[in-house]
PDB file of N, CA and C in Angstrom:
ATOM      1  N   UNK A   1       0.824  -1.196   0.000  1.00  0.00           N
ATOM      2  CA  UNK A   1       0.000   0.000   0.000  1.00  0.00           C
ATOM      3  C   UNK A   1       0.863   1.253   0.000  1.00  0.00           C
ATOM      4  N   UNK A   2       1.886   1.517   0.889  1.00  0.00           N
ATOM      5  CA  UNK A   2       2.616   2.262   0.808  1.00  0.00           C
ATOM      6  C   UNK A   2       3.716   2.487  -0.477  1.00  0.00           C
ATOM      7  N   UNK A   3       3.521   1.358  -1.208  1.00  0.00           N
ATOM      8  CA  UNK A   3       4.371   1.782  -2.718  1.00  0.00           C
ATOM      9  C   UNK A   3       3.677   1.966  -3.347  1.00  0.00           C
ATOM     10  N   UNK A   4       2.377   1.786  -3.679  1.00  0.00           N
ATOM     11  CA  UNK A   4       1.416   2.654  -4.257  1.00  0.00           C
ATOM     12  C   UNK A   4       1.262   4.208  -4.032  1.00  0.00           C
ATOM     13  N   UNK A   5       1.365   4.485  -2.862  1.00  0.00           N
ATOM     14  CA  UNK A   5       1.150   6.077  -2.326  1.00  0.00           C
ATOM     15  C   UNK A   5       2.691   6.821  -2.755  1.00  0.00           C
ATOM     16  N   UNK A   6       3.583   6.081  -2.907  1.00  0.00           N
ATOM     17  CA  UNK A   6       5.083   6.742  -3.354  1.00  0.00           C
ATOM     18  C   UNK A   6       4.802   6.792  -5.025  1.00  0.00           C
ATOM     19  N   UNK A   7       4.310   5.903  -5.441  1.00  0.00           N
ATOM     20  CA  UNK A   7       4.384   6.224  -6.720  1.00  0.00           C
ATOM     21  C   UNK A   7       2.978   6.854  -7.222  1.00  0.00           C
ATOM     22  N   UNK A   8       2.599   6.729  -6.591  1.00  0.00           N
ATOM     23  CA  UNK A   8       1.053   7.682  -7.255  1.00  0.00           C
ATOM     24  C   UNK A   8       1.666   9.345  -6.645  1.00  0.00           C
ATOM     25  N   UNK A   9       2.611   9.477  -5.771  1.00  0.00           N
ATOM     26  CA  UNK A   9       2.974  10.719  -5.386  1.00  0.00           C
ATOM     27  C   UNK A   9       4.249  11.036  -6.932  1.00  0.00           C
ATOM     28  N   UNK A  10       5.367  10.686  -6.576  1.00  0.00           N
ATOM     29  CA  UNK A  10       6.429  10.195  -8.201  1.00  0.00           C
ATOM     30  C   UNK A  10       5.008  10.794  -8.901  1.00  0.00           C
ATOM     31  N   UNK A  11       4.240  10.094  -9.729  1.00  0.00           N
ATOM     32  CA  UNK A  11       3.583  10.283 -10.721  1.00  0.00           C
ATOM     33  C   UNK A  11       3.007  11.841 -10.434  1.00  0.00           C
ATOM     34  N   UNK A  12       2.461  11.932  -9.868  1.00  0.00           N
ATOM     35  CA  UNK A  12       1.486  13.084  -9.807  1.00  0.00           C
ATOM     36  C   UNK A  12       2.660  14.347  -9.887  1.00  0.00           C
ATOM     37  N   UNK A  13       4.201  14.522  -9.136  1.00  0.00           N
ATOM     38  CA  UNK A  13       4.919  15.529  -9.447  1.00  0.00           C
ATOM     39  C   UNK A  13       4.898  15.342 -11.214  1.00  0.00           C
ATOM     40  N   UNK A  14       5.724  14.361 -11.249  1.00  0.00           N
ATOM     41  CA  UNK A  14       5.952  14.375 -13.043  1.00  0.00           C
ATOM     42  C   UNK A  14       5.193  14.860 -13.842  1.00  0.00           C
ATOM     43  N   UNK A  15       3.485  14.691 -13.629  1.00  0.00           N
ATOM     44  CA  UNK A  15       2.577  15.455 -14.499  1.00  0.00           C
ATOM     45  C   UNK A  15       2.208  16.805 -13.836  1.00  0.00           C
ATOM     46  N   UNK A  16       3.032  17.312 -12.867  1.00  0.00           N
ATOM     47  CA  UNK A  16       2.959  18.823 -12.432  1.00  0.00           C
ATOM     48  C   UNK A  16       3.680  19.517 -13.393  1.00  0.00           C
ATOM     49  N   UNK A  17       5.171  18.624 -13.344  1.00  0.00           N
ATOM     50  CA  UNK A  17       6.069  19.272 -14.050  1.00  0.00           C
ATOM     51  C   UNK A  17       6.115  19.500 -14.993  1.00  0.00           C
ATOM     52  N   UNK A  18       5.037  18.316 -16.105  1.00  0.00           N
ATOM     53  CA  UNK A  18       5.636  18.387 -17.411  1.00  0.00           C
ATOM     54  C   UNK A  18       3.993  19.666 -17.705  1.00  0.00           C
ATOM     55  N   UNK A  19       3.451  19.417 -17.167  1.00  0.00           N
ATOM     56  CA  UNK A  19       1.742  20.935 -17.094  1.00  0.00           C
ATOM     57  C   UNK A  19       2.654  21.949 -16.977  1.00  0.00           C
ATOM     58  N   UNK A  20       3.374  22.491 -16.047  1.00  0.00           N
ATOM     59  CA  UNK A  20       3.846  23.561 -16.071  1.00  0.00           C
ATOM     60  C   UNK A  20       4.665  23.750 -17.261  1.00  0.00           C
ATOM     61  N   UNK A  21       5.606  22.474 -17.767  1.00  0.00           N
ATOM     62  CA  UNK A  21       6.882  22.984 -19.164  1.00  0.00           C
ATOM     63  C   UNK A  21       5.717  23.239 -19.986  1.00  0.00           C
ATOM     64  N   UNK A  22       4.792  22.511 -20.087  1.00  0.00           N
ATOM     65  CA  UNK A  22       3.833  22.835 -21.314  1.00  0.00           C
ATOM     66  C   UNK A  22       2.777  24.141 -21.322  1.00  0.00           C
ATOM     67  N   UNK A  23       2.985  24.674 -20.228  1.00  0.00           N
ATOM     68  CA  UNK A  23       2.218  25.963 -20.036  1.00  0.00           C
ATOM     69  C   UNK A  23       3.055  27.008 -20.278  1.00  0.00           C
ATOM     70  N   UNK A  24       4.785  27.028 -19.933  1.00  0.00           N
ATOM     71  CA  UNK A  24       5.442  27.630 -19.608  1.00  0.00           C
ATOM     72  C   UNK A  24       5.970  27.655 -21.880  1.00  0.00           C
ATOM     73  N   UNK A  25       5.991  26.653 -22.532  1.00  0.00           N
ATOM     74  CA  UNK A  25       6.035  26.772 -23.754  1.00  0.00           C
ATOM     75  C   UNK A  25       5.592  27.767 -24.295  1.00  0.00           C
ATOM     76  N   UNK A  26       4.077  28.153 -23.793  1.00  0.00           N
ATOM     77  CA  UNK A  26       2.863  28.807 -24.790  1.00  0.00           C
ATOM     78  C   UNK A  26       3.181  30.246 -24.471  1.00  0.00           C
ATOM     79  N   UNK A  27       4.082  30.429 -23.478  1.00  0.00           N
ATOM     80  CA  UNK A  27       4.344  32.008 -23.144  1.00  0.00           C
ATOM     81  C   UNK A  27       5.635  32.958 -24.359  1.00  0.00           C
ATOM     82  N   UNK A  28       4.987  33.728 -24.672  1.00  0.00           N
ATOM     83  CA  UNK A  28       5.932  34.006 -25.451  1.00  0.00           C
ATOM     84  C   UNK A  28       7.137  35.312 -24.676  1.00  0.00           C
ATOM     85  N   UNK A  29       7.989  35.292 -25.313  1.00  0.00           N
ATOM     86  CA  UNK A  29       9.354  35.820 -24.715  1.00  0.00           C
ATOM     87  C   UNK A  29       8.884  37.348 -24.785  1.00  0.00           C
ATOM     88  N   UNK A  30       9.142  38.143 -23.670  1.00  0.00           N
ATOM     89  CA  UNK A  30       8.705  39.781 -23.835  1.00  0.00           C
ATOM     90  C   UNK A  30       9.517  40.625 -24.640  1.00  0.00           C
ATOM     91  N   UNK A  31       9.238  41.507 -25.119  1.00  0.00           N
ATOM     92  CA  UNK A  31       9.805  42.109 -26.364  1.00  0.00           C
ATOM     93  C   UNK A  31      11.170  42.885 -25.735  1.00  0.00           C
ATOM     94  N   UNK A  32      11.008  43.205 -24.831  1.00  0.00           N
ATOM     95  CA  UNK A  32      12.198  43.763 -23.671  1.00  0.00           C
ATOM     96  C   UNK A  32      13.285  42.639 -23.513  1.00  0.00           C
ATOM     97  N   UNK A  33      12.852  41.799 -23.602  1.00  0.00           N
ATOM     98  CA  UNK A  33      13.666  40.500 -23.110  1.00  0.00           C
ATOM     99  C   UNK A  33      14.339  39.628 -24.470  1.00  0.00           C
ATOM    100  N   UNK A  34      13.570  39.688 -25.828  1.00  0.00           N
ATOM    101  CA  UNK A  34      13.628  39.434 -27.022  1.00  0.00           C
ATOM    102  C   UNK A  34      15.450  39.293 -27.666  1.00  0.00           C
ATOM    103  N   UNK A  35      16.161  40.488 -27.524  1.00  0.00           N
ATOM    104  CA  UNK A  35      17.252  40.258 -28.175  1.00  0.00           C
ATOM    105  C   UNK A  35      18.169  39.468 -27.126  1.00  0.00           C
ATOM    106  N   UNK A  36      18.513  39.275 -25.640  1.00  0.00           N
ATOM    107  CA  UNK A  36      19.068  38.822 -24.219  1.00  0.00           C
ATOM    108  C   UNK A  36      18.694  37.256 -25.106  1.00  0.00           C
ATOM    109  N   UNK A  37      17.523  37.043 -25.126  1.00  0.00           N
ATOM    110  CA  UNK A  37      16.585  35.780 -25.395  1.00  0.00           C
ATOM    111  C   UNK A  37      17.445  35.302 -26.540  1.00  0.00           C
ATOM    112  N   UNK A  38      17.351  35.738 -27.881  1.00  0.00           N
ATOM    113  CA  UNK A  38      17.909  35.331 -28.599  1.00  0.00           C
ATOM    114  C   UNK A  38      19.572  35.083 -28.591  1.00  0.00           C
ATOM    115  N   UNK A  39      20.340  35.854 -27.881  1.00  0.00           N
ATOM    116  CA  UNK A  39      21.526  36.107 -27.436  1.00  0.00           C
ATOM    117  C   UNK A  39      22.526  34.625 -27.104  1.00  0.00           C
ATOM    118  N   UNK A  40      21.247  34.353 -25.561  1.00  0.00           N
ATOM    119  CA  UNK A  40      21.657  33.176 -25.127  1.00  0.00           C
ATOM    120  C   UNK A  40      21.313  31.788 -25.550  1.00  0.00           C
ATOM    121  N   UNK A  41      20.022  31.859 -26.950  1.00  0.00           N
ATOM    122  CA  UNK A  41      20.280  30.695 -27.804  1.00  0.00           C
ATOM    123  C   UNK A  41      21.222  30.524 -28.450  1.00  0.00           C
ATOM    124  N   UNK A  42      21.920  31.282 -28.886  1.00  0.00           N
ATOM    125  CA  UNK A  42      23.109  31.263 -29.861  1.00  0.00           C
ATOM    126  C   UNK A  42      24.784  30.953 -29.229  1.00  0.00           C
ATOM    127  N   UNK A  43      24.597  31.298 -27.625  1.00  0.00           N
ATOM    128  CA  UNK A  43      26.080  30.939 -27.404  1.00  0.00           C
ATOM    129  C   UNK A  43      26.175  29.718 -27.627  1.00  0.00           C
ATOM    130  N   UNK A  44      27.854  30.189 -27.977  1.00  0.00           N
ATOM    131  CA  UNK A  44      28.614  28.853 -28.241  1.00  0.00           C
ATOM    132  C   UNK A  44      29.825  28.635 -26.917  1.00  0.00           C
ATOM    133  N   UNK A  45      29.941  29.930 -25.934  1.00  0.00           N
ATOM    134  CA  UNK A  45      31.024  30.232 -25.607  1.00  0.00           C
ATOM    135  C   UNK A  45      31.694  28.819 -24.540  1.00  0.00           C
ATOM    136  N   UNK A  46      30.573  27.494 -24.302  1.00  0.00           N
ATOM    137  CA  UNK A  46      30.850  26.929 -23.293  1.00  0.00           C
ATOM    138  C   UNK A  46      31.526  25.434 -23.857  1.00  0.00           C
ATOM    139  N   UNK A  47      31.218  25.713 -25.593  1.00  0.00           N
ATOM    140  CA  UNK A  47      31.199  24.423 -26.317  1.00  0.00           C
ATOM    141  C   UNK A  47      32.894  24.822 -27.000  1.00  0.00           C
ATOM    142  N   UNK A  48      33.055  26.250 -27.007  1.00  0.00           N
ATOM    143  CA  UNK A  48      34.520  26.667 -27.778  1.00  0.00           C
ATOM    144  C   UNK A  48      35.566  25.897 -27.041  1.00  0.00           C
ATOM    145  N   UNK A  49      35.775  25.493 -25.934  1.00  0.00           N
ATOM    146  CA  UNK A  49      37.052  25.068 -25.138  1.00  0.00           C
ATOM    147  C   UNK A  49      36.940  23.715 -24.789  1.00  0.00           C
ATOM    148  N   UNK A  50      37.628  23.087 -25.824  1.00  0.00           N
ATOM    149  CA  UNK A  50      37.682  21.642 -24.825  1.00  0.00           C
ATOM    150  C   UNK A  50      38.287  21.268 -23.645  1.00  0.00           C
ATOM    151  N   UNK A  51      37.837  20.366 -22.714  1.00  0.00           N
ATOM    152  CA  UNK A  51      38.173  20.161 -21.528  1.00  0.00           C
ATOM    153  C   UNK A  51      37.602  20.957 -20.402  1.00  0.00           C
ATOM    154  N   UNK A  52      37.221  22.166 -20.610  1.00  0.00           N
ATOM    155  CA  UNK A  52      36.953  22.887 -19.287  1.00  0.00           C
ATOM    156  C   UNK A  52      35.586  23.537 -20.163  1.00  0.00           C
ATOM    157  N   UNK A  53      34.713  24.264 -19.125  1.00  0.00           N
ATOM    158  CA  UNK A  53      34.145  25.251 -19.110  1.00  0.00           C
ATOM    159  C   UNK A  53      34.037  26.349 -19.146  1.00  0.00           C
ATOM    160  N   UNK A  54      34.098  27.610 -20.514  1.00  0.00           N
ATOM    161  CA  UNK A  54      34.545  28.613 -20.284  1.00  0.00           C
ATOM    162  C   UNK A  54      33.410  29.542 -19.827  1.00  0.00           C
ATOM    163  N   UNK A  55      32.116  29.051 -19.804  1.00  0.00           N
ATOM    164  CA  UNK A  55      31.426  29.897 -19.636  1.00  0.00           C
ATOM    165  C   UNK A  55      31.547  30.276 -17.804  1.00  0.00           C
ATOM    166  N   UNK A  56      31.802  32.023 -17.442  1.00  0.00           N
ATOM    167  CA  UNK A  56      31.299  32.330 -16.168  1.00  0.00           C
ATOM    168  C   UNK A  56      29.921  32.412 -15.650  1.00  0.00           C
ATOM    169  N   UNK A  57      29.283  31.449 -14.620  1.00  0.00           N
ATOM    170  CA  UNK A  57      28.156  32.638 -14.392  1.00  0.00           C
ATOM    171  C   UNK A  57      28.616  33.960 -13.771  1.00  0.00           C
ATOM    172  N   UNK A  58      29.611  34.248 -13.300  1.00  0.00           N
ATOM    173  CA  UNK A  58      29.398  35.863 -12.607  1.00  0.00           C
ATOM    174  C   UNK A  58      29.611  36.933 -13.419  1.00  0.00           C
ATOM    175  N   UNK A  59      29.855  36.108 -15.047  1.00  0.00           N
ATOM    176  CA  UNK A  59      29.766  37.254 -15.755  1.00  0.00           C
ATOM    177  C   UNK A  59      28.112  37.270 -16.409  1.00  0.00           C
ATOM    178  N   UNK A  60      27.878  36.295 -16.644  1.00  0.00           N
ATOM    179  CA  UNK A  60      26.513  36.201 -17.330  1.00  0.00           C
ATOM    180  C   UNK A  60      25.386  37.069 -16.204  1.00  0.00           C
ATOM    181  N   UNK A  61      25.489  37.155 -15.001  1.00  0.00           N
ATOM    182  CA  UNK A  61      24.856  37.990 -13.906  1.00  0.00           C
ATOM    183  C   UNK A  61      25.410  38.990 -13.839  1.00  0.00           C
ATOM    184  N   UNK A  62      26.498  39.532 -14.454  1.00  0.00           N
ATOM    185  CA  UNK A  62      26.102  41.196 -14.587  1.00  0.00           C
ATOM    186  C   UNK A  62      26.130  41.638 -15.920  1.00  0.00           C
ATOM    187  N   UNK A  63      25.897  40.570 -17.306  1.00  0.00           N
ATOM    188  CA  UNK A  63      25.425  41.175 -18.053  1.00  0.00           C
ATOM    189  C   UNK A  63      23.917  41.185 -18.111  1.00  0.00           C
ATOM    190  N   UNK A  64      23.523  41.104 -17.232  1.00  0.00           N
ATOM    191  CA  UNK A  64      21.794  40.540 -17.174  1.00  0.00           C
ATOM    192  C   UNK A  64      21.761  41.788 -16.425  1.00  0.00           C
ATOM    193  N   UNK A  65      22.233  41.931 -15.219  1.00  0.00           N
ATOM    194  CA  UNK A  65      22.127  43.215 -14.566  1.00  0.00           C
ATOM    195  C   UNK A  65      22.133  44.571 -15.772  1.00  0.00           C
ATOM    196  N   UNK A  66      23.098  44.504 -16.502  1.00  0.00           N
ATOM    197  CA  UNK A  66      23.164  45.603 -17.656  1.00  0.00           C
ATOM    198  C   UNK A  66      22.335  45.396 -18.399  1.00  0.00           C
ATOM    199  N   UNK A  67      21.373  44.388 -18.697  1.00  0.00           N
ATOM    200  CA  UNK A  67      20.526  44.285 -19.940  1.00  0.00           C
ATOM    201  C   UNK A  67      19.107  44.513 -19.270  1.00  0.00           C
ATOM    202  N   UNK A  68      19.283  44.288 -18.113  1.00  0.00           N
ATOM    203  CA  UNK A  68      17.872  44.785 -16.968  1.00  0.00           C
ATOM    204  C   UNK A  68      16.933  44.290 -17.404  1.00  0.00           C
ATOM    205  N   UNK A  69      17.021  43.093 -17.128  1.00  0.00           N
ATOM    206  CA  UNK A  69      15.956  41.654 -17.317  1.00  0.00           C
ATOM    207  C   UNK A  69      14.619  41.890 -16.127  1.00  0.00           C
TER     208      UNK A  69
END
């Protein structure tokens, strides 16, 4: 009985989550936010360096601060 109630719980997040990605799809990107948006589909900067990671977040958080998201 109790692995029923774990997985009927399991289940019930998973179809929270995937309601919300699918709600969260239909929103479209704000026009303020539009070129930032497109910006960060296009980096490449984390895929340029093999072996490591070049991307910073503490730079990506203050260009967001400057782009005033």
């Amino acid at each position: 009985m109790q692995f029923l109630i774990v997985v009927g719980f399991i289940a019930a997040l998973i179809t929270l989550y995937m309601g919300a990605m699918y709600l969260n799809s239909k929103v479209a990107v704000p026009e303020s936010c539009k070129q930032a948006y497109l910006e960060a589909q296009t980096c490449e900067s984390c895929a340029s360096k093999s072996g490591r990671a070049s991307c910073n977040f503490n730079d990506t958080l203050e260009f967001m601060k400057e782009v005033k998201l």
